[in-house]
N, C-alpha and C. Protein backbone atom coordinates (compact mmCIF):
# COMPACT_ATOMS: atom_id res chain seq x y z
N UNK A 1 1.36 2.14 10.98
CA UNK A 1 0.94 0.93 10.33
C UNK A 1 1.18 1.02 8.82
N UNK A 2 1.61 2.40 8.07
CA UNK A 2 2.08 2.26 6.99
C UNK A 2 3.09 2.01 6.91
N UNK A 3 3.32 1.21 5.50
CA UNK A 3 4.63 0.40 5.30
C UNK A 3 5.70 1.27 5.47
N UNK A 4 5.40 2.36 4.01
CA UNK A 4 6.76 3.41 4.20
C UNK A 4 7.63 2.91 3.77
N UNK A 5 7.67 1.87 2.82
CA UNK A 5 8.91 1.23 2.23
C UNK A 5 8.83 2.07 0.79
N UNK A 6 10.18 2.34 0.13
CA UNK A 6 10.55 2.84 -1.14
C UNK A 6 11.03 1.67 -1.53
N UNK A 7 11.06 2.52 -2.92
CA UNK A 7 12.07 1.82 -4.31
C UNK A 7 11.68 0.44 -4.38
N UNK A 8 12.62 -0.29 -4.60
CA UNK A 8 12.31 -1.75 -5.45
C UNK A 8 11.75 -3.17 -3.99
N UNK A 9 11.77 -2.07 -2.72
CA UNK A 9 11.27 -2.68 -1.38
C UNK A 9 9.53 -2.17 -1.44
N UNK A 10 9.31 -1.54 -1.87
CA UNK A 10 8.19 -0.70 -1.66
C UNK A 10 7.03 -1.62 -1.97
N UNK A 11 5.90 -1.18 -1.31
CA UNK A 11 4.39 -1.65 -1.88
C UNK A 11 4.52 -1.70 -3.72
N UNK A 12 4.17 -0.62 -4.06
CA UNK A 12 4.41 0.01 -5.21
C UNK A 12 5.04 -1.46 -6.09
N UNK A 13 6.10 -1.24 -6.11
CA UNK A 13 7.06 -2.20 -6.95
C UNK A 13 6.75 -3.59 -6.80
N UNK A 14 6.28 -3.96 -5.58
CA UNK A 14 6.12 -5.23 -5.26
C UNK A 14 4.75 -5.46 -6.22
N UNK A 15 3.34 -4.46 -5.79
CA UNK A 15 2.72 -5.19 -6.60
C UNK A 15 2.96 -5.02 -8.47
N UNK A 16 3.55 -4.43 -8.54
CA UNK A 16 3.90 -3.98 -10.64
C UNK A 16 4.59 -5.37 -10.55
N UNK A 17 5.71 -6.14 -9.53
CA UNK A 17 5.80 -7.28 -9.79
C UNK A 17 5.19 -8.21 -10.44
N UNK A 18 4.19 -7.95 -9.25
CA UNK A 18 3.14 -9.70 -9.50
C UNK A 18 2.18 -9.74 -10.43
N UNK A 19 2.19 -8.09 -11.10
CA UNK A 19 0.91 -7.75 -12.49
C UNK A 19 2.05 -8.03 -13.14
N UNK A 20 3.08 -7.96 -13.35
CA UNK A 20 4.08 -8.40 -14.11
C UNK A 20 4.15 -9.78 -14.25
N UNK A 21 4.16 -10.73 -13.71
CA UNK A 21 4.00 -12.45 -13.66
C UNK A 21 4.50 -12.85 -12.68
N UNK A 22 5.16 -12.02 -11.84
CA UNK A 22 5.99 -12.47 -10.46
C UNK A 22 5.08 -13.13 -9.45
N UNK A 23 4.13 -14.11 -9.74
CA UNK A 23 3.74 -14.58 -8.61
C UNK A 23 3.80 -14.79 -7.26
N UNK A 24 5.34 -15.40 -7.11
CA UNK A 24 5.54 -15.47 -6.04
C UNK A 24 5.90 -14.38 -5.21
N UNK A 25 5.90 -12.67 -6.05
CA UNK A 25 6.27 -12.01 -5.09
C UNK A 25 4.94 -11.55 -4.22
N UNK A 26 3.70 -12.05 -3.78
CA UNK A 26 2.92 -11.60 -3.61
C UNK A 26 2.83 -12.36 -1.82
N UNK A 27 3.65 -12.86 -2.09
CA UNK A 27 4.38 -13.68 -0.58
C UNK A 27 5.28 -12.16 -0.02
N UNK A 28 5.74 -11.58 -0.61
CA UNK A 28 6.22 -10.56 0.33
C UNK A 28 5.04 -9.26 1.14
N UNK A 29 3.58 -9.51 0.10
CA UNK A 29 2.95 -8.46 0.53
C UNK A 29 2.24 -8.96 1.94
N UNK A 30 2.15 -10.76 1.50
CA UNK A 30 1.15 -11.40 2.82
C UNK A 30 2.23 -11.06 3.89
N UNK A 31 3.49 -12.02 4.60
CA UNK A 31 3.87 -11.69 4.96
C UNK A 31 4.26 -9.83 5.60
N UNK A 32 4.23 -9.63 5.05
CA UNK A 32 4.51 -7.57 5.33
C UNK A 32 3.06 -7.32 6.12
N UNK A 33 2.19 -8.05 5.67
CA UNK A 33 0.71 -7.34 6.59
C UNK A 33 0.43 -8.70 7.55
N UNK A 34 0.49 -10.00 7.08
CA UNK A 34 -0.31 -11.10 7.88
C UNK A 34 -0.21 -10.71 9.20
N UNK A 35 1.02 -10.02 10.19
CA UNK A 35 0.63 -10.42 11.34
C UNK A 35 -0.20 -9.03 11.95
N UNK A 36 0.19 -7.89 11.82
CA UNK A 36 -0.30 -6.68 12.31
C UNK A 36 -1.92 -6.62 12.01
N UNK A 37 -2.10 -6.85 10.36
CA UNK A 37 -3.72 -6.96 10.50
C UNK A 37 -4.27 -8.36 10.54
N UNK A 38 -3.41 -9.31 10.80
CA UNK A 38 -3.76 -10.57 11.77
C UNK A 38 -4.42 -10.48 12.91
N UNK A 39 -4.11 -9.74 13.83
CA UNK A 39 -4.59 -8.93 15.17
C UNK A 39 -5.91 -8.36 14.90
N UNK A 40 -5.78 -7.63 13.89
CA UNK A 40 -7.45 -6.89 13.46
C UNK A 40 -8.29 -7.56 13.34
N UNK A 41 -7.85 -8.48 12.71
CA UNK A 41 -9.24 -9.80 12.40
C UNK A 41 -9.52 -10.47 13.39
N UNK A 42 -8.52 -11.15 14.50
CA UNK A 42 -8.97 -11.73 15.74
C UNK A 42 -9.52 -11.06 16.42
N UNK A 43 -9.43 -9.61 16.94
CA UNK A 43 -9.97 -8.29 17.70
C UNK A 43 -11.54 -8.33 17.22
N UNK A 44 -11.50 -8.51 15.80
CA UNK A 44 -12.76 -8.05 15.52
C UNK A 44 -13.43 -9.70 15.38
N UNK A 45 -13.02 -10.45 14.42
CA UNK A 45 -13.85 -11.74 14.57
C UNK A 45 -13.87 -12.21 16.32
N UNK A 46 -13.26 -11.73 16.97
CA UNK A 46 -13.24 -12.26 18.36
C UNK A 46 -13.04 -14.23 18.38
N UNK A 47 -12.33 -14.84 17.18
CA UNK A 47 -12.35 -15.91 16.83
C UNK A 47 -10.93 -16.47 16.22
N UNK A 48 -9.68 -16.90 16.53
CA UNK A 48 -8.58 -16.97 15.93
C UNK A 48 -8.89 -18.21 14.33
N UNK A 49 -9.98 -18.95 14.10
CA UNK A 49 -10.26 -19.72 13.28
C UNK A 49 -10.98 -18.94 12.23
N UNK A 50 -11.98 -18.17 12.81
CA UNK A 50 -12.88 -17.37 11.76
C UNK A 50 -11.78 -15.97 11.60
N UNK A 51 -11.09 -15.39 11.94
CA UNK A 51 -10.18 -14.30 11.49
C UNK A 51 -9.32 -15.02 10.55
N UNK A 52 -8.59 -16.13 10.62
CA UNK A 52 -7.94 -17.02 9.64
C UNK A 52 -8.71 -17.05 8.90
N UNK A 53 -9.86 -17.51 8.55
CA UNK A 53 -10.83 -17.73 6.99
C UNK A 53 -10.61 -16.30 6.42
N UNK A 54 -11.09 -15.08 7.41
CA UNK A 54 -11.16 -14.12 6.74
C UNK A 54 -9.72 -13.39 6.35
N UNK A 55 -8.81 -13.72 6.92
CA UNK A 55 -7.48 -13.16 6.31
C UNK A 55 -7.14 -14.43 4.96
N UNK A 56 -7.36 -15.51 5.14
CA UNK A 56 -7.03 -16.37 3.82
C UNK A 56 -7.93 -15.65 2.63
N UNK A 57 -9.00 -15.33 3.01
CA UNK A 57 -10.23 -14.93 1.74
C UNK A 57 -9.57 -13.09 1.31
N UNK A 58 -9.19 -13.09 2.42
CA UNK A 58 -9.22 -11.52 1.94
C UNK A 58 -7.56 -11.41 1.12
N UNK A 59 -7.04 -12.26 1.19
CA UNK A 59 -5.37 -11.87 0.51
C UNK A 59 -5.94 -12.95 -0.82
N UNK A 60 -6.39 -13.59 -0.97
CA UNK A 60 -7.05 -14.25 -2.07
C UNK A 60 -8.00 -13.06 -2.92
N UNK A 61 -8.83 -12.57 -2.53
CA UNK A 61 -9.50 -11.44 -2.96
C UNK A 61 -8.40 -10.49 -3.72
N UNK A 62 -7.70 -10.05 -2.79
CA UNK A 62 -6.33 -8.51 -3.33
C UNK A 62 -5.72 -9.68 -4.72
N UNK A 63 -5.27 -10.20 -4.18
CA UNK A 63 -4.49 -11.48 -5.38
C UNK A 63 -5.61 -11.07 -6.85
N UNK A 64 -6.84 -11.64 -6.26
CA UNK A 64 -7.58 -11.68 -7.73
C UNK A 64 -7.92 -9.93 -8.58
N UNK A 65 -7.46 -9.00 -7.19
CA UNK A 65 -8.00 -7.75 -8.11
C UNK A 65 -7.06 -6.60 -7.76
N UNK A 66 -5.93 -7.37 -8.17
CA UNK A 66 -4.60 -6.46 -7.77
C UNK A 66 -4.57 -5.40 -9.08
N UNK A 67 -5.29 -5.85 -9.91
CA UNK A 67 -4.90 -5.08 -11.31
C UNK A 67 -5.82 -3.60 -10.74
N UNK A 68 -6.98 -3.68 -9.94
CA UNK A 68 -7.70 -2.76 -9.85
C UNK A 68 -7.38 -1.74 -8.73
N UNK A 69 -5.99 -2.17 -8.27
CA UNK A 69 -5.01 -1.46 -6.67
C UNK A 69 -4.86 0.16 -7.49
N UNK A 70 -5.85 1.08 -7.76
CA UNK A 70 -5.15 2.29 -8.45
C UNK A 70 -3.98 2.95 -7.75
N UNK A 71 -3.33 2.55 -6.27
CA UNK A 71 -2.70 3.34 -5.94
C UNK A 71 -1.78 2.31 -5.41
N UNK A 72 -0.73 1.66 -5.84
CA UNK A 72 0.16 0.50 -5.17
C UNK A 72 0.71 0.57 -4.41
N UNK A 73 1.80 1.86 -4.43
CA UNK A 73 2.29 2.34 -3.54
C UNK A 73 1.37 2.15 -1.79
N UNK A 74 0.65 2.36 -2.23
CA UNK A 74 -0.81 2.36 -0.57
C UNK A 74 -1.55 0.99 -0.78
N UNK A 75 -1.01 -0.21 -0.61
CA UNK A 75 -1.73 -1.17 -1.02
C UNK A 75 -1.98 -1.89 0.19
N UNK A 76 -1.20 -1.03 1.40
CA UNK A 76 -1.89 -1.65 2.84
C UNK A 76 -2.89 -1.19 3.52
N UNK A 77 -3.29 0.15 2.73
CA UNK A 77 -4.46 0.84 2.97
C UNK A 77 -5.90 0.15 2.33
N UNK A 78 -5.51 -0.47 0.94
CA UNK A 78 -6.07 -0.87 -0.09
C UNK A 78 -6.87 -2.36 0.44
N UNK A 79 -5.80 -3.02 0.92
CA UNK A 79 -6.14 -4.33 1.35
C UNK A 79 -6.59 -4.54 2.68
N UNK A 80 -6.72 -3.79 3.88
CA UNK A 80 -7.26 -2.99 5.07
C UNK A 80 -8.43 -3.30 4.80
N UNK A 81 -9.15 -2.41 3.63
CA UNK A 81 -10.40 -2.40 3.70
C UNK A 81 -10.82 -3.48 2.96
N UNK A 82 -10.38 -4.54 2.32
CA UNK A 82 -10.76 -5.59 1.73
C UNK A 82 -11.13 -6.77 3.16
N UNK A 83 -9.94 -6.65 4.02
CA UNK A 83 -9.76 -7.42 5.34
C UNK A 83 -10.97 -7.66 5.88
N UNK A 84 -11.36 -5.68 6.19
CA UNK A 84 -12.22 -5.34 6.78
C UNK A 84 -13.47 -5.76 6.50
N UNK A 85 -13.98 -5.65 5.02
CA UNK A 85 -15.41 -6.10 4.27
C UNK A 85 -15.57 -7.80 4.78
N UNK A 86 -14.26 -8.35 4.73
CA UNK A 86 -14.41 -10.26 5.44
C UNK A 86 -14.54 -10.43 6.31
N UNK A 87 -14.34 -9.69 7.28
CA UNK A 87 -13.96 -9.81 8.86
C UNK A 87 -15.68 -9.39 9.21
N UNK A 88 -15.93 -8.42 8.76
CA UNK A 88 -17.35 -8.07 8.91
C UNK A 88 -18.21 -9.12 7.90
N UNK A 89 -18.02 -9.51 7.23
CA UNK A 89 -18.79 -10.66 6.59
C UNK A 89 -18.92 -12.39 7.09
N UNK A 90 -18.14 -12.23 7.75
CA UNK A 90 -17.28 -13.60 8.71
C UNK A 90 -17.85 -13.71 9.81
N UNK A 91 -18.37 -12.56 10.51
CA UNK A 91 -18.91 -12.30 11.55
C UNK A 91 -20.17 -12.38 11.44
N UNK A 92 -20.80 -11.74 10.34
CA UNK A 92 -22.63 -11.76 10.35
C UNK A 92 -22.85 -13.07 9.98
N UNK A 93 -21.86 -14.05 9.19
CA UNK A 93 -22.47 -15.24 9.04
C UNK A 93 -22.34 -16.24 9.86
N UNK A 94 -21.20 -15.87 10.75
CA UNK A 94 -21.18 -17.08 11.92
C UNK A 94 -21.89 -16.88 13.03
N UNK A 95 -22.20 -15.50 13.27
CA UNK A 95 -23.08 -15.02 14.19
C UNK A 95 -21.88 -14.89 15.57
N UNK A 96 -20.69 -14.96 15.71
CA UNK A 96 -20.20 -14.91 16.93
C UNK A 96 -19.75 -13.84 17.38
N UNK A 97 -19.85 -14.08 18.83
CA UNK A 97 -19.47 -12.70 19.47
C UNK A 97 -18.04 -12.38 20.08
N UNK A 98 -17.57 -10.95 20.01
CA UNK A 98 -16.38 -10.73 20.32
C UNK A 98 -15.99 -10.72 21.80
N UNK A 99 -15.36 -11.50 22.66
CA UNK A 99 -15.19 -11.98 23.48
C UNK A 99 -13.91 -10.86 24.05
N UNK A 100 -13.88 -9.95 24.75
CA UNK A 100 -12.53 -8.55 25.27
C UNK A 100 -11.16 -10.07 25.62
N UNK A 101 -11.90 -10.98 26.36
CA UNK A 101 -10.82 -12.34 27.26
C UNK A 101 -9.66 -12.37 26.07
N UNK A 102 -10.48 -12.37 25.03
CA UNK A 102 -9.34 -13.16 23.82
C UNK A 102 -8.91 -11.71 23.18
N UNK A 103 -8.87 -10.73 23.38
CA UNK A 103 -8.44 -9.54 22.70
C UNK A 103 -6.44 -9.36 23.12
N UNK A 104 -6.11 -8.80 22.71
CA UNK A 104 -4.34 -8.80 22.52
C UNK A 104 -4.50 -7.27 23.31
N UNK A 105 -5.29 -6.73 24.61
CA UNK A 105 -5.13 -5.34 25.26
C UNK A 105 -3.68 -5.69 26.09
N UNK A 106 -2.95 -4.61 26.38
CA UNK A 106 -2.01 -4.70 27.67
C UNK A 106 -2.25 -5.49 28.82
N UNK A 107 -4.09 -5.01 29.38
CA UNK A 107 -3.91 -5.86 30.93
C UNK A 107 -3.93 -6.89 30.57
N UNK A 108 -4.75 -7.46 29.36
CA UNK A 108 -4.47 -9.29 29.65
C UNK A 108 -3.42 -10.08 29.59
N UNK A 109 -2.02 -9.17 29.18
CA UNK A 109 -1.01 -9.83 29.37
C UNK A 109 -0.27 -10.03 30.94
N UNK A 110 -1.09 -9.52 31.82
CA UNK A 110 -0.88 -8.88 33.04
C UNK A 110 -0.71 -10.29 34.06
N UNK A 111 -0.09 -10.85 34.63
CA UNK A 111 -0.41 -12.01 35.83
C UNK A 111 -1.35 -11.86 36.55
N UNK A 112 -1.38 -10.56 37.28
CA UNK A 112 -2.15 -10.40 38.10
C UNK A 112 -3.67 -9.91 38.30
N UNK A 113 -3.82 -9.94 37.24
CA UNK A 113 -5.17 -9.74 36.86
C UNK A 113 -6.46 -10.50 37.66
N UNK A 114 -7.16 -9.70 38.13
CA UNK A 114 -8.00 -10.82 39.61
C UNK A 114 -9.31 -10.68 38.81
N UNK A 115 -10.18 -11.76 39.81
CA UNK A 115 -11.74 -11.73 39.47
C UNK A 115 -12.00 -10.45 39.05
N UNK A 116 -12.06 -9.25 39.85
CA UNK A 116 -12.86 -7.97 39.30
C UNK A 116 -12.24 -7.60 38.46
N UNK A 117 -11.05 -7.84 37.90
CA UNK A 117 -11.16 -6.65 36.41
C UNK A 117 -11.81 -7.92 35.14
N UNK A 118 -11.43 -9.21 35.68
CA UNK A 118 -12.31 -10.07 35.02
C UNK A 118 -13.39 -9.76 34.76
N UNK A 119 -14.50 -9.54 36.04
CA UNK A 119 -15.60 -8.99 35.70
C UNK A 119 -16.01 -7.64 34.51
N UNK A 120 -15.08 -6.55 35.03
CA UNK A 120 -14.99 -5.38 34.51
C UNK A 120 -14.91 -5.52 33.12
N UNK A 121 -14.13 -6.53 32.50
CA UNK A 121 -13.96 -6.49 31.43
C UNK A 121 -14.71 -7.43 30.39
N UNK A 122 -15.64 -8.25 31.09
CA UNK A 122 -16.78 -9.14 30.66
C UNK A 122 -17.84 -7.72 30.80
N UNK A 123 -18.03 -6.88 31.35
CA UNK A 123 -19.52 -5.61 31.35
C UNK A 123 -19.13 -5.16 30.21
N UNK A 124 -17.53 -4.75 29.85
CA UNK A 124 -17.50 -3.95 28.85
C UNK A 124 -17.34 -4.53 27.90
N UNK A 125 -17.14 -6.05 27.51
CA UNK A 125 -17.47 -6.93 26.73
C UNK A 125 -19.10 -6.59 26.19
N UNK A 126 -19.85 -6.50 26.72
CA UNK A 126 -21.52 -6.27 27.03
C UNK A 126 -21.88 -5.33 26.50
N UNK A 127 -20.76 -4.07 27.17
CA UNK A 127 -21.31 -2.64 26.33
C UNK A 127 -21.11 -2.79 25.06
N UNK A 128 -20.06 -3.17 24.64
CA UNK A 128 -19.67 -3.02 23.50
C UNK A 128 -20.57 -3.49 21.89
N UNK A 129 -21.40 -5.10 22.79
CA UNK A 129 -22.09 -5.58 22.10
C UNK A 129 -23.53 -4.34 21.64
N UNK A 130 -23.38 -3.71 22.53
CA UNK A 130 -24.83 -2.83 21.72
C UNK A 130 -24.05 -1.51 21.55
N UNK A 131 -23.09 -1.41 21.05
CA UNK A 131 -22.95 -0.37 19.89
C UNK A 131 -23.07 -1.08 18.65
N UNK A 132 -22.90 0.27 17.87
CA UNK A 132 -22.84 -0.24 16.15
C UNK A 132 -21.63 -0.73 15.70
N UNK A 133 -21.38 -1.75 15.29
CA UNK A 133 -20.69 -1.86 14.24
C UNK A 133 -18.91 -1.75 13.69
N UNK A 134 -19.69 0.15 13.45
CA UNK A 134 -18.32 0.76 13.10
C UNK A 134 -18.26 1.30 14.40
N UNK A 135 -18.69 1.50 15.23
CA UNK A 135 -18.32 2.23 16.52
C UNK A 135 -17.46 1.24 17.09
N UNK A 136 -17.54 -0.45 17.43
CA UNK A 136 -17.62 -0.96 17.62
C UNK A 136 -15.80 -1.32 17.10
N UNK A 137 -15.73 -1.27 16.04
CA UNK A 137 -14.48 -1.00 15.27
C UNK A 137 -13.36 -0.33 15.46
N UNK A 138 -14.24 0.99 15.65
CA UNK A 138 -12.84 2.08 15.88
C UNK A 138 -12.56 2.23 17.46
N UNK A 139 -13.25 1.61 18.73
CA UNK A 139 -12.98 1.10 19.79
C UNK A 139 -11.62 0.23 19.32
N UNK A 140 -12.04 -0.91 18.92
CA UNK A 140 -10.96 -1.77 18.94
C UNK A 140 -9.63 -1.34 18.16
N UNK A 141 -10.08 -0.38 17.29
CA UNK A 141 -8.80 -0.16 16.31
C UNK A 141 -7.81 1.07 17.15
N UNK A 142 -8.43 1.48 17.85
CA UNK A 142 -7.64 2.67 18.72
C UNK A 142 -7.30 1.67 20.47
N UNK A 143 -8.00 1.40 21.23
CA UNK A 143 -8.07 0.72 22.30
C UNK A 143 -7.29 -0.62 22.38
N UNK A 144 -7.33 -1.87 21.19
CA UNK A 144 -7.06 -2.85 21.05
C UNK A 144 -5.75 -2.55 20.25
N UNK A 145 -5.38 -2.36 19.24
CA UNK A 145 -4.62 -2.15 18.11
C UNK A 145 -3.68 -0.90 18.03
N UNK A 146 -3.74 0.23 19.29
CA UNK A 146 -3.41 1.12 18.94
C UNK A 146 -3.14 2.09 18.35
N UNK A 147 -4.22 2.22 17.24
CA UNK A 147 -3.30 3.12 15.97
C UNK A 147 -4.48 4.56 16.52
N UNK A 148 -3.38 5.34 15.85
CA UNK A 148 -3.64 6.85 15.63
C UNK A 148 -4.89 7.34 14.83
N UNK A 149 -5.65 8.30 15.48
CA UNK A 149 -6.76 8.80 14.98
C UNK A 149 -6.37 9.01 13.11
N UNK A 150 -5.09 8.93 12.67
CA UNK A 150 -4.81 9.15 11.62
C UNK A 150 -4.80 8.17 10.87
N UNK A 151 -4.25 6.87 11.16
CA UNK A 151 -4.33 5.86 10.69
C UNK A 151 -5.29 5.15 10.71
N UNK A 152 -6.33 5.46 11.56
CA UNK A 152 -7.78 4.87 11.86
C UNK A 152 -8.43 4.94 10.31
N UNK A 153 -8.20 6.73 10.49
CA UNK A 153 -8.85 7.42 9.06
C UNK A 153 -8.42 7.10 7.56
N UNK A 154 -7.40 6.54 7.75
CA UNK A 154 -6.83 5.95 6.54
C UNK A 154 -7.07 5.12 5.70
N UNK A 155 -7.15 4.10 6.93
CA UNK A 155 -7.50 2.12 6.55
C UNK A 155 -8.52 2.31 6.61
N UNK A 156 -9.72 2.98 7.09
CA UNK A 156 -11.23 2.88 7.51
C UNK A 156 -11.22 3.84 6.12
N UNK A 157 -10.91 4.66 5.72
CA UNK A 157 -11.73 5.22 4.24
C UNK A 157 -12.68 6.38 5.14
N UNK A 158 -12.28 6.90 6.30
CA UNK A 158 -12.90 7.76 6.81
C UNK A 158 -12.18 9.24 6.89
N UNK A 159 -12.99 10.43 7.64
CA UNK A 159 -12.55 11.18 7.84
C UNK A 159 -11.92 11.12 9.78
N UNK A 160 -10.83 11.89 10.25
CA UNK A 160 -10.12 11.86 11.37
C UNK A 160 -11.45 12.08 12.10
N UNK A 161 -12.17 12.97 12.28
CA UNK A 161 -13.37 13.53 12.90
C UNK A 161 -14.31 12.26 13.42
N UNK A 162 -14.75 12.03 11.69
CA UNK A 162 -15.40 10.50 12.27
C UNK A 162 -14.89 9.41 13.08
N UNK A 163 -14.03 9.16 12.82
CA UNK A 163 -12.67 8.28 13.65
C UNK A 163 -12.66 8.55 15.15
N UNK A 164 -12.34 9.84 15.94
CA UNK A 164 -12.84 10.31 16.97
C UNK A 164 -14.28 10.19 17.75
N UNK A 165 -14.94 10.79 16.89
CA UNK A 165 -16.77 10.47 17.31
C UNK A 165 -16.84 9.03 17.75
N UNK A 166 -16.31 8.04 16.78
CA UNK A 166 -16.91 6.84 16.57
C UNK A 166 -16.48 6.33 18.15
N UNK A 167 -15.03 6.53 18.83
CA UNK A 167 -14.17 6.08 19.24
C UNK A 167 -15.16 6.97 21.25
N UNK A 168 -15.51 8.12 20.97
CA UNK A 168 -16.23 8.95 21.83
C UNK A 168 -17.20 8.14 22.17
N UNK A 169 -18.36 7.60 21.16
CA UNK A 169 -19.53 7.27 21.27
C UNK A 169 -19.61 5.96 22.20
N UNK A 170 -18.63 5.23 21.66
CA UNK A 170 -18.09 3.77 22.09
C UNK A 170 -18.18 3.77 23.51
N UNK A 171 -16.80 4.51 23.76
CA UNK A 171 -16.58 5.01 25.22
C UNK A 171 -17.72 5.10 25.82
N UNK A 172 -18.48 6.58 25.50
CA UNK A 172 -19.92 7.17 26.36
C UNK A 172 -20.40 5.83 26.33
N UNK A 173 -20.96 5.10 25.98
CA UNK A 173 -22.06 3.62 25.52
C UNK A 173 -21.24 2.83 26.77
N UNK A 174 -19.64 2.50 27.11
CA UNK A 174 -18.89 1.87 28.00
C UNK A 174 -19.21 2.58 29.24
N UNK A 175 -19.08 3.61 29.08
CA UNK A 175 -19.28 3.95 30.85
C UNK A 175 -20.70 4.30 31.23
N UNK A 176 -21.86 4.87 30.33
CA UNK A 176 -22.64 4.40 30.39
C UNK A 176 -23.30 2.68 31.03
N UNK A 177 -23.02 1.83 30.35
CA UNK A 177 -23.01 0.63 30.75
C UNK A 177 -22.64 0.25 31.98
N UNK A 178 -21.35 0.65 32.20
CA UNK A 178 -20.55 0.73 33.83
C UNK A 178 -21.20 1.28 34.85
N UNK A 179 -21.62 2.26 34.61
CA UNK A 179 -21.96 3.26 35.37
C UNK A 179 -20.92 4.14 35.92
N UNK A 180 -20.50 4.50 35.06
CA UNK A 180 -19.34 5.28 35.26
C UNK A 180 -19.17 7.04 35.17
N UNK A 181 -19.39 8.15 35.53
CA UNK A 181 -20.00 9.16 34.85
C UNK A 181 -18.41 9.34 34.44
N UNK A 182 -17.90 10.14 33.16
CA UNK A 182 -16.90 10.80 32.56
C UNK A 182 -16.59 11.95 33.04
């Protein structure tokens, strides 16, 4: 999920652009992230309207405090966690819940998908609701989103360890719920 772009393509350059007066190059940074952590925000707002508020607010936010990006080059790491602070702010004020139906996983792209994994996946809809938070998070960011215990640790401002636990706990709390023993 890191860019990994150099030279005059790079994070880096792009934003010295737009502190430079290049306004409009700040259209290359939305674009470069809108759709990948587009997904994050629907996963987590469980809402394609309320993840839109919070991705409009949150590239509005980076816009207003790009001067304070100490590291440009990493400005998808940077703006990750800006996403993240809306998406979680978006959520406690609308009060809504994350719904697995509307999540972007493999099986739901599936045809054949019958009543019981329907069910199955409305319980773990359930479990999920009584974890915490960030547990709650790094489920979706590994499970939903796929990324690497490394990249978890990155964009989250965490350590790999925590990233794991969080992602463990989730689980135990899911099959727990299921009744599933591990």
């Amino acid at each position: 999920m890191v860019d990994g772009r150099t030279g005059e393509d790079g994070d880096g350059a792009v934003v010295r652009r737009v502190l430079e007066g290049d306004r409009e190059a700040f259209g290359v940074l939305v674009e470069r992230y809108r759709a990948a952590f587009g997904r994050f925000a629907v996963a987590f707002c469980g809402d394609a309207d309320l993840a839109a508020d919070a991705m409009q607010e949150a590239f509005i936010r980076a816009y207003d405090a790009l001067a304070a990006c100490d590291r440009p080059e990493r400005f998808g790491a940077w703006f990750f966690r800006i996403l993240r602070n809306q998406c979680h702010n978006h959520r406690a004020r609308h009060r809504q819940h994350l719904a697995l139906d509307d999540l972007p996983l493999a099986a739901a792209e599936r045809t054949d998908e019958g009543a019981e994994r329907q069910e199955i996946r409305e319980q773990v809809d359930r479990a999920l609701r009584g974890v915490s938070p960030e547990q709650r998070e790094a489920f979706m960011l590994r499970h939903v989103l796929g990324w690497s215990y490394a990249e978890m640790a990155e964009k989250v401002g965490e350590r790999e360890e925590t990233m794991r636990m969080r992602v463990h706990r989730a689980r135990d709390a899911v099959r727990r719920q299921l009744g599933v023993l591990a």
